[in-house]
N, C-alpha and C. Protein backbone atom coordinates (compact mmCIF):
# COMPACT_ATOMS: atom_id res chain seq x y z
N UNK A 1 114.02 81.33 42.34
CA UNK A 1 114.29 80.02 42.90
C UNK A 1 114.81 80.16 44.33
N UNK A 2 114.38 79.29 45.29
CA UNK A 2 114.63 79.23 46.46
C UNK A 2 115.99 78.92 46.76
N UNK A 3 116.87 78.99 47.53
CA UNK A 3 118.16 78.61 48.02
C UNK A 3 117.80 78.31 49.60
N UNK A 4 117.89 76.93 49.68
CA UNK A 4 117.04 76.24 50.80
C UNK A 4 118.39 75.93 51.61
N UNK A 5 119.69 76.15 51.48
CA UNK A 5 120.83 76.10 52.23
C UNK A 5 120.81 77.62 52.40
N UNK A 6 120.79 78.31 51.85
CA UNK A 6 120.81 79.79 53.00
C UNK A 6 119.62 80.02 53.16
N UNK A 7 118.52 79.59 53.33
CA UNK A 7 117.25 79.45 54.06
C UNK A 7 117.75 78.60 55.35
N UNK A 8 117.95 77.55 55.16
CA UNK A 8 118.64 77.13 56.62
C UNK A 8 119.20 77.33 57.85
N UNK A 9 120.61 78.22 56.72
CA UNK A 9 121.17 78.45 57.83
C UNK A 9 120.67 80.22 58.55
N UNK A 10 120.00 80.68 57.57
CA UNK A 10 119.33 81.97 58.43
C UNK A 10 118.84 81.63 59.41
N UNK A 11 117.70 80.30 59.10
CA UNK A 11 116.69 79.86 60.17
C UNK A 11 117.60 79.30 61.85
N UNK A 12 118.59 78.59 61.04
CA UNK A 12 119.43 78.38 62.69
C UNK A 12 120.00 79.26 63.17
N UNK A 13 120.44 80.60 62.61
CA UNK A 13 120.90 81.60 63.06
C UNK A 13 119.80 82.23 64.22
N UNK A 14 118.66 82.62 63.06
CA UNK A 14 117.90 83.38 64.10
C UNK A 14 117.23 82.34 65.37
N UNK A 15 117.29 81.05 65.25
CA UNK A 15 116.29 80.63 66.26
C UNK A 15 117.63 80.44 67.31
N UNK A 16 118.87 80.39 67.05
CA UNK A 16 120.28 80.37 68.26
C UNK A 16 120.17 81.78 68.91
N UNK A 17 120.07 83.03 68.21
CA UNK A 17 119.93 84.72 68.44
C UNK A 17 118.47 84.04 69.46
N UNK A 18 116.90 83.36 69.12
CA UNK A 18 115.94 83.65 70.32
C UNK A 18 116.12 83.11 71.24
N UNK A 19 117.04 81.81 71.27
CA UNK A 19 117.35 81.02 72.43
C UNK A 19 117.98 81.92 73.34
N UNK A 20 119.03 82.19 73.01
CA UNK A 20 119.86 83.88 73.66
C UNK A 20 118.85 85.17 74.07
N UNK A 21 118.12 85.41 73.55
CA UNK A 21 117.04 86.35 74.04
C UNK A 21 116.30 85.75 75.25
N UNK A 22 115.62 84.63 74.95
CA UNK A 22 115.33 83.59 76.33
C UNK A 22 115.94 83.81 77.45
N UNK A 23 117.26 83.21 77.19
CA UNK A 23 117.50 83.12 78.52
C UNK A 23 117.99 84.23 78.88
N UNK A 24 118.69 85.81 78.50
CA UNK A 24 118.54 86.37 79.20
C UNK A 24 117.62 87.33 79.57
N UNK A 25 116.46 86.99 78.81
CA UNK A 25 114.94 87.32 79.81
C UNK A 25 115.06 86.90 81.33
N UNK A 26 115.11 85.54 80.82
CA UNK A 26 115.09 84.78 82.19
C UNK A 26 115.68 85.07 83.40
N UNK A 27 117.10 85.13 82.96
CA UNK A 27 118.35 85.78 84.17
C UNK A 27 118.10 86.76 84.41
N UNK A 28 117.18 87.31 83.67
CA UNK A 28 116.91 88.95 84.33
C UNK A 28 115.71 89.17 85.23
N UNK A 29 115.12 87.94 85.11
CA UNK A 29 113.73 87.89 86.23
C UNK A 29 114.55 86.95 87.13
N UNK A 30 115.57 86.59 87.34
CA UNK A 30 116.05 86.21 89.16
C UNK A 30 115.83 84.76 89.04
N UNK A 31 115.62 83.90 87.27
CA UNK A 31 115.75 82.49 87.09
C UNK A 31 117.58 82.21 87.07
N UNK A 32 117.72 80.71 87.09
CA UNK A 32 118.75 80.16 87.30
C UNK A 32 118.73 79.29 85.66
N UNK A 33 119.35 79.68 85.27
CA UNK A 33 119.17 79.16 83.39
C UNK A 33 120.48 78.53 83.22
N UNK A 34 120.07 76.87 82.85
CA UNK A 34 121.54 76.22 82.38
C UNK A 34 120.63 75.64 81.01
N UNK A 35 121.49 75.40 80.76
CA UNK A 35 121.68 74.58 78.82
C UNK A 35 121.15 72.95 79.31
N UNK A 36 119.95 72.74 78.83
CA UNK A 36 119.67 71.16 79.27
C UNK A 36 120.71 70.23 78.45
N UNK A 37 121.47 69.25 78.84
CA UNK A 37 122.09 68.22 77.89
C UNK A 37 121.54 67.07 77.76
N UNK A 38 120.19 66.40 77.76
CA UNK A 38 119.57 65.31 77.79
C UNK A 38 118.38 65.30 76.63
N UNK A 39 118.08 64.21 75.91
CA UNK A 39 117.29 63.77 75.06
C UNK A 39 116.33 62.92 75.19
N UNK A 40 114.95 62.60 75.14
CA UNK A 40 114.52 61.56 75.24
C UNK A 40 114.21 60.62 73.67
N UNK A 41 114.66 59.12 74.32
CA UNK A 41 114.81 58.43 73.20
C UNK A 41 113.32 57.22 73.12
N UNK A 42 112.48 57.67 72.35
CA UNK A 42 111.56 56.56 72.33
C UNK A 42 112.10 55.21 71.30
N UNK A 43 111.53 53.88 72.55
CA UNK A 43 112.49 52.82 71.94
C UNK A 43 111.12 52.31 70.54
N UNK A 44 110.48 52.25 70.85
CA UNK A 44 109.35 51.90 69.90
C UNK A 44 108.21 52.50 69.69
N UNK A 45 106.92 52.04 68.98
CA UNK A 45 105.74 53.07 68.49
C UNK A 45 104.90 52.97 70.03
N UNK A 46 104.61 52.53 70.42
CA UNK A 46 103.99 52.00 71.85
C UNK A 46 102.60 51.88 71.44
N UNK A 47 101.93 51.65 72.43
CA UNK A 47 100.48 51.65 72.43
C UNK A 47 99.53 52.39 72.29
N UNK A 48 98.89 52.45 71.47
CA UNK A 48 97.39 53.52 70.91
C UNK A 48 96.17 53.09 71.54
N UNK A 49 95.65 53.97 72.50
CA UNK A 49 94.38 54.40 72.74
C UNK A 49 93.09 54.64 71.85
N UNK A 50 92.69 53.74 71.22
CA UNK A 50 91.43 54.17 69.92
C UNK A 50 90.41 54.11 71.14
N UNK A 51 89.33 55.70 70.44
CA UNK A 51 87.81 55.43 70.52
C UNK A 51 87.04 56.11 69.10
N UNK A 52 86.65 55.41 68.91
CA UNK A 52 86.09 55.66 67.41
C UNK A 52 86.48 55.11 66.30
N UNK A 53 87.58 54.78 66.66
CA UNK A 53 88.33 54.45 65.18
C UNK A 53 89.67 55.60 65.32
N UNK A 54 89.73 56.89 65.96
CA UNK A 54 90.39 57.66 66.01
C UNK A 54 91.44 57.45 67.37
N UNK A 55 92.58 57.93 67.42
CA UNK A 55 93.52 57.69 68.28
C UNK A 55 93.27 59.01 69.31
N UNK A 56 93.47 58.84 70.49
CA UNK A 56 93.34 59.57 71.51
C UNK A 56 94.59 60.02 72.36
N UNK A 57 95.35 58.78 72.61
CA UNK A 57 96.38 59.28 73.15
C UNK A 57 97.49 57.62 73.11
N UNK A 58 98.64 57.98 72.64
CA UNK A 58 99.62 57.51 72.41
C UNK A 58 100.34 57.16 73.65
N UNK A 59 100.83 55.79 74.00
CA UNK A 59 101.80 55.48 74.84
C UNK A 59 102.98 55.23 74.91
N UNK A 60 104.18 55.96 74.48
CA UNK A 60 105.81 55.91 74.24
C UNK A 60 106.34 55.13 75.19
N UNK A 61 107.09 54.25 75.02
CA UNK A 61 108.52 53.70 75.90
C UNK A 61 109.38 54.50 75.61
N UNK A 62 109.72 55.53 76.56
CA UNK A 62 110.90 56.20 76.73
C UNK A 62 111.90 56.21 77.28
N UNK A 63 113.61 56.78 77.38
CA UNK A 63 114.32 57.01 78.46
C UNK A 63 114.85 58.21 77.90
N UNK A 64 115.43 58.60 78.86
CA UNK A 64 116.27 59.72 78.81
C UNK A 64 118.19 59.57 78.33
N UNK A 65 118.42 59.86 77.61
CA UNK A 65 119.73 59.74 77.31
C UNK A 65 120.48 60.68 77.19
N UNK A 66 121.87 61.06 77.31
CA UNK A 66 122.55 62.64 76.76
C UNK A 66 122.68 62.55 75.22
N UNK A 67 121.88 64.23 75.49
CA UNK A 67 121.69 64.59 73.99
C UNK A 67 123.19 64.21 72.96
N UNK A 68 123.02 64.01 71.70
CA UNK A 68 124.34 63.50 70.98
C UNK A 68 124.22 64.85 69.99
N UNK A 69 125.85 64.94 69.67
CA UNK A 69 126.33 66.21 68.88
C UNK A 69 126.39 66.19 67.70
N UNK A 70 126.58 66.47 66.41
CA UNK A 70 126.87 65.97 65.35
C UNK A 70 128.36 66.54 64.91
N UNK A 71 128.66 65.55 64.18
CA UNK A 71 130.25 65.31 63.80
C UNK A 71 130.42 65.99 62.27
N UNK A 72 131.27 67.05 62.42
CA UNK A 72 131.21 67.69 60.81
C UNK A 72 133.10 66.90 60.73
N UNK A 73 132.94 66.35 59.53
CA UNK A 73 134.29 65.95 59.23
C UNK A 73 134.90 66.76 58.61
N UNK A 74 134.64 67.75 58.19
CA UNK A 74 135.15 69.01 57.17
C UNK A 74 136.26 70.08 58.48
N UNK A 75 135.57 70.39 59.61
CA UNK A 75 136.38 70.92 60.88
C UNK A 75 136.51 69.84 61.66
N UNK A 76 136.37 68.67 61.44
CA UNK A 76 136.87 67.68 62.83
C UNK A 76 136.37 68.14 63.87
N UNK A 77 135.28 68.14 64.06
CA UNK A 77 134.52 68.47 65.57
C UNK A 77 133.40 68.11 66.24
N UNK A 78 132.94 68.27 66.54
CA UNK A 78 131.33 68.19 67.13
C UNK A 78 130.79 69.69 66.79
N UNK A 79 129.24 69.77 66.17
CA UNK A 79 129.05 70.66 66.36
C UNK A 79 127.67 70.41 66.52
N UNK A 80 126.70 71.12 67.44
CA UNK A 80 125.15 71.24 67.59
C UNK A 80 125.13 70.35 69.05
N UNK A 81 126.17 70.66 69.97
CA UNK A 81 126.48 69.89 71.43
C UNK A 81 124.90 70.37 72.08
N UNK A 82 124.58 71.70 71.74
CA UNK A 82 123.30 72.02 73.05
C UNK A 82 122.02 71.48 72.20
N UNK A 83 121.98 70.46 71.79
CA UNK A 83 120.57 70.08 71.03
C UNK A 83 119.69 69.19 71.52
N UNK A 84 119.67 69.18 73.36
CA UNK A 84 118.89 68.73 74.00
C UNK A 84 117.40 69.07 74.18
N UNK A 85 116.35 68.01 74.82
CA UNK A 85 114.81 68.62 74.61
C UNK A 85 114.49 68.63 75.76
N UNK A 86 114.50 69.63 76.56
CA UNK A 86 113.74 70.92 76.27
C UNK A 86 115.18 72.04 76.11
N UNK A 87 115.45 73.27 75.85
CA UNK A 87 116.43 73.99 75.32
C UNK A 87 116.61 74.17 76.74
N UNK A 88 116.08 74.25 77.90
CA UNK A 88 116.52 75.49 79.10
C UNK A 88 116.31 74.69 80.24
N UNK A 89 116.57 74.07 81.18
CA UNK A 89 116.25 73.61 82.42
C UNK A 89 116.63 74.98 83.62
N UNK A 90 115.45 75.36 83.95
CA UNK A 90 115.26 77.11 85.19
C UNK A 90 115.00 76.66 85.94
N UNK A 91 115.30 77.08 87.18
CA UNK A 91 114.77 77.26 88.67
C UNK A 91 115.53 78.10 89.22
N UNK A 92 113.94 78.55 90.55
CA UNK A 92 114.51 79.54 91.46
C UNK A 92 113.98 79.24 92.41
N UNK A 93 113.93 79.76 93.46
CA UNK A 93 113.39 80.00 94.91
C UNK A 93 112.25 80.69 94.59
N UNK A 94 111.23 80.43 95.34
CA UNK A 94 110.15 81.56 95.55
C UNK A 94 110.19 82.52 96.39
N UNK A 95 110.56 81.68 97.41
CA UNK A 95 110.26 82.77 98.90
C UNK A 95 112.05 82.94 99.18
N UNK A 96 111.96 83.94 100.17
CA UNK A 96 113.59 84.26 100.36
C UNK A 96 114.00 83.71 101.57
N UNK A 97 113.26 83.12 102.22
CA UNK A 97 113.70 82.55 103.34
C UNK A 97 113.17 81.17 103.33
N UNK A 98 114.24 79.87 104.05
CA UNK A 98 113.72 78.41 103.85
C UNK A 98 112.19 78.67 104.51
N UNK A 99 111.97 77.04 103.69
CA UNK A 99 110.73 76.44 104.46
C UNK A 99 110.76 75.66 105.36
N UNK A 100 110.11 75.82 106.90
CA UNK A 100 110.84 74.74 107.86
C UNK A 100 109.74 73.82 107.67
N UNK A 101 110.13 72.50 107.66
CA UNK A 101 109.28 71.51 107.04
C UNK A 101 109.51 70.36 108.79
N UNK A 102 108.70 69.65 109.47
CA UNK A 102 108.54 69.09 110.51
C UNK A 102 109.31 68.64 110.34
N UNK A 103 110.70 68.17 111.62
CA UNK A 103 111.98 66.89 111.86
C UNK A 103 112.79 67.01 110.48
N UNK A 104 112.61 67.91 109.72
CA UNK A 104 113.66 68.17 108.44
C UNK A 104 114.53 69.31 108.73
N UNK A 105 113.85 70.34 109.42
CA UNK A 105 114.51 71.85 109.96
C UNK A 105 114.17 72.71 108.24
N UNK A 106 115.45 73.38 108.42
CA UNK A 106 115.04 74.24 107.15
C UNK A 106 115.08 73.34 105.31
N UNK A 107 114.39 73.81 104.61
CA UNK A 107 114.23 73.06 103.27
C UNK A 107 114.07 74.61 102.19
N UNK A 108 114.56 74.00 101.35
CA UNK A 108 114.82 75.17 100.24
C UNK A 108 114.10 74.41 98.93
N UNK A 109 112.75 75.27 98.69
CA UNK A 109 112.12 74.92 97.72
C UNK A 109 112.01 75.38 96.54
N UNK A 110 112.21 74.57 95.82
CA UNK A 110 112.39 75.36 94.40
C UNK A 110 111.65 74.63 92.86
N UNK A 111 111.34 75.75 92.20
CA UNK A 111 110.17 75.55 91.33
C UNK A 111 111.22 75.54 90.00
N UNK A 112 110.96 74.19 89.51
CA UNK A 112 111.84 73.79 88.59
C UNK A 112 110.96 73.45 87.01
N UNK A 113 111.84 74.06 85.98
CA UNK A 113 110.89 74.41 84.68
C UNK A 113 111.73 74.00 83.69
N UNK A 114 111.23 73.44 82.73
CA UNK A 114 111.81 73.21 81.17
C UNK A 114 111.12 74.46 80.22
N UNK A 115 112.49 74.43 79.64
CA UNK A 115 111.74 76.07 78.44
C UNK A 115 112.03 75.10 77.15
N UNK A 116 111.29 75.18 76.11
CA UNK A 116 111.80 74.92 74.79
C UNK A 116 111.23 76.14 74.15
N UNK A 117 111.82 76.60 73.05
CA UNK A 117 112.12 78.20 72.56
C UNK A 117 111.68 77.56 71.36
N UNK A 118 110.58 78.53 70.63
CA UNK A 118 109.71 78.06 69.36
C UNK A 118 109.90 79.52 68.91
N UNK A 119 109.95 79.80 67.73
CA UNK A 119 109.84 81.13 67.09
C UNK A 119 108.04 81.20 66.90
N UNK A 120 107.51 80.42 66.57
CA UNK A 120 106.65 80.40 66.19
C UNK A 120 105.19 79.89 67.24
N UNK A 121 105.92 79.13 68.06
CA UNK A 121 105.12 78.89 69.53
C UNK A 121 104.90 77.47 69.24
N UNK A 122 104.88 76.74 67.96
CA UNK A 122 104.02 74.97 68.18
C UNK A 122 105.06 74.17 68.40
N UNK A 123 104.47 73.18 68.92
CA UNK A 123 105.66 71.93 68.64
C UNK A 123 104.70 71.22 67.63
N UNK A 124 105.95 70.34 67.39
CA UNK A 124 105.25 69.33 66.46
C UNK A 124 105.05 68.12 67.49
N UNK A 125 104.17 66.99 66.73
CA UNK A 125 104.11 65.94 67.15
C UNK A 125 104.76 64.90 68.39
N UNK A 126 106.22 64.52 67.86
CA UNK A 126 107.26 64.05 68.96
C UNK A 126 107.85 64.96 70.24
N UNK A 127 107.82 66.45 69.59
CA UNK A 127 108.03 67.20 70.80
C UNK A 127 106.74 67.15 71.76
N UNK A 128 105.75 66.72 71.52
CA UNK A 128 104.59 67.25 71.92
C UNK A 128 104.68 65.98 73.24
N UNK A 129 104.77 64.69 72.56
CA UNK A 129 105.34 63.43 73.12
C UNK A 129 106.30 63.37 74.35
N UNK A 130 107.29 63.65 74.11
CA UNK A 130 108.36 64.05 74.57
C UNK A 130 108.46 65.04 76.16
N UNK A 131 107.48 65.93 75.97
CA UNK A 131 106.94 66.71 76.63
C UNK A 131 106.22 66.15 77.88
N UNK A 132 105.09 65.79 77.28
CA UNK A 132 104.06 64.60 78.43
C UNK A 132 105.04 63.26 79.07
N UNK A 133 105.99 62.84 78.53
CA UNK A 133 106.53 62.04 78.80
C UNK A 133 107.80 62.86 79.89
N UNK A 134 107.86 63.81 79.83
CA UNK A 134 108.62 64.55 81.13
C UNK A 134 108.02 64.74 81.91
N UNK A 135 107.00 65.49 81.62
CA UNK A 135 106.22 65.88 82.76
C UNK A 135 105.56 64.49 83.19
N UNK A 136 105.08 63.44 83.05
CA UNK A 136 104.29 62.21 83.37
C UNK A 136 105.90 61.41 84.30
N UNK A 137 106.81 61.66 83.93
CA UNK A 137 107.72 60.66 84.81
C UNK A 137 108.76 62.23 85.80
N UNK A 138 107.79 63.28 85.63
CA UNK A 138 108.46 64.27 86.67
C UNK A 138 109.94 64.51 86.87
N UNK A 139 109.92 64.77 85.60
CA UNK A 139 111.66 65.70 85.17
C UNK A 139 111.63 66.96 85.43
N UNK A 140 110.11 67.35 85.29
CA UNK A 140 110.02 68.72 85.45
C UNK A 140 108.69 69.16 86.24
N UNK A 141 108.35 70.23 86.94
CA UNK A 141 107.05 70.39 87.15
C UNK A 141 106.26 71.29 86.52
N UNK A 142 107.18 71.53 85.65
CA UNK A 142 105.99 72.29 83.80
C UNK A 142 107.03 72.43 82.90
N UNK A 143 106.67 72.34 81.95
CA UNK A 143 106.92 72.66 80.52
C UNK A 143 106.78 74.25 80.09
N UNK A 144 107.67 75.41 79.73
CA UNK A 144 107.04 76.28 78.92
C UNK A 144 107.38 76.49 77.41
N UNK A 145 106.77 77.21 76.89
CA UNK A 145 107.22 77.19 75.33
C UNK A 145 107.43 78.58 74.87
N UNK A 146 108.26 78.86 74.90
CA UNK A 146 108.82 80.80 74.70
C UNK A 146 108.77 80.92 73.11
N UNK A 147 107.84 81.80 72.75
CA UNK A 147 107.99 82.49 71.34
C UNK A 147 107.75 83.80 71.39
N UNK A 148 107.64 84.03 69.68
CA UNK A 148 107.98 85.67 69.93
C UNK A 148 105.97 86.11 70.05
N UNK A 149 106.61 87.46 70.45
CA UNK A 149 105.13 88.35 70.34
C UNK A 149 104.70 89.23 69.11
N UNK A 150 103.79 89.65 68.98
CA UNK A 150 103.51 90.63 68.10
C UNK A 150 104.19 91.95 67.92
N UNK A 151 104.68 92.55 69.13
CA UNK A 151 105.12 93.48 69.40
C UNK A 151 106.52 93.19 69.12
N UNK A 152 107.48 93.78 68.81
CA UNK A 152 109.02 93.90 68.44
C UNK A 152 109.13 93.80 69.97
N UNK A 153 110.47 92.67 70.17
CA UNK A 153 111.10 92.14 71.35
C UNK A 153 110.23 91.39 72.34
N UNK A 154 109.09 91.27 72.02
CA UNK A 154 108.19 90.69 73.09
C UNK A 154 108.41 89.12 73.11
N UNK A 155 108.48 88.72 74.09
CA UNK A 155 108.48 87.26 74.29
C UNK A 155 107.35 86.72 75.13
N UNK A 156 106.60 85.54 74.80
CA UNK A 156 105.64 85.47 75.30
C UNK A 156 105.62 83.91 75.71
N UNK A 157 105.37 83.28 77.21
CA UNK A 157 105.60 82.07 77.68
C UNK A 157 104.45 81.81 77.75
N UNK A 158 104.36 80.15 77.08
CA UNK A 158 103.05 79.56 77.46
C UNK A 158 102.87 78.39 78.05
N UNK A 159 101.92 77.87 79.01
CA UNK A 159 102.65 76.40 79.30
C UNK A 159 101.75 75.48 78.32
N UNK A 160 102.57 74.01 78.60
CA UNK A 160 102.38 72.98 77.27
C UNK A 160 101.40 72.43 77.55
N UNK A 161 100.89 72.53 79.06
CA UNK A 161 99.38 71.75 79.12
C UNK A 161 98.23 72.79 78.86
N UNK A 162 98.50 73.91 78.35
CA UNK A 162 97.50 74.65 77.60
C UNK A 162 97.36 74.44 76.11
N UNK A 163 98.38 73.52 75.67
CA UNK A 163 98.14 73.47 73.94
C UNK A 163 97.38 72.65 73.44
């Protein structure tokens, strides 16, 4: 018989241990890695795109809100504070010296990324949502999705407009 409470909590163990592997991949390639604290909240089902009879693409009313924690009354606390979507908001510089941009002088450009950390690489459905709806109102200028590799320790980034 299954024991689906320590199935659980293994599963949040190890996917907190890949989030931690993430980012210090990341910090170790010369990214700037903070903990995203924001959620997006769709207010209703929105509008469906049919051709065929089949749905094509879904239209969400969204906003962005700070992610909310959950309250264990047993320790009086908050606990699950970093459970924002996407897990990682990165950026860095490309080049090492500004860009002089006309009557602006120097400008410092920087390539700014959402990571969400999948053990397994998919999102589901609402993440998938969620996603296009960042990138479509330019929170971010890509999406990646970090899972593991075949190889022991391999991590492998993919972006979300390839899925």
């Amino acid at each position: 018989m299954v024991d689906y409470k320590k199935q659980g909590k293994k599963n949040r163990a190890s996917g907190k241990a890949f989030e931690l592997k993430v980012r210090k991949d990341l910090e170790s390639k010369g990214w700037i890695v903070s903990k995203w604290a924001n959620n997006i909240e769709f207010t209703n089902e929105g509008d469906c795109v049919k051709e065929g009879g089949k749905v094509v693409h879904e239209y969400w009313n969204g906003r962005m809100i700070p992610a909310k924690g959950q309250y264990n009354p047993f320790f009086k606390r908050i606990v699950g504070e970093g459970s924002g979507f996407p897990d990682f908001i990165a950026f860095y510089q490309p080049g090492q010296h500004p860009i002089v941009v006309k009557g602006q002088g120097d400008v410092y450009l920087y390539d700014i990324v959402g990571y969400e950390c999948k053990i397994n690489g998919y999102l589901d459905k609402i993440e998938k949502e969620k996603c296009k709806w960042l990138i479509e109102n330019k929170v971010f200028n890509r999406i990646l999705i970090a899972s593991k590799g075949k190889k022991r320790g391999e991590i492998i980034y993919s972006d979300f407009k390839n899925q």
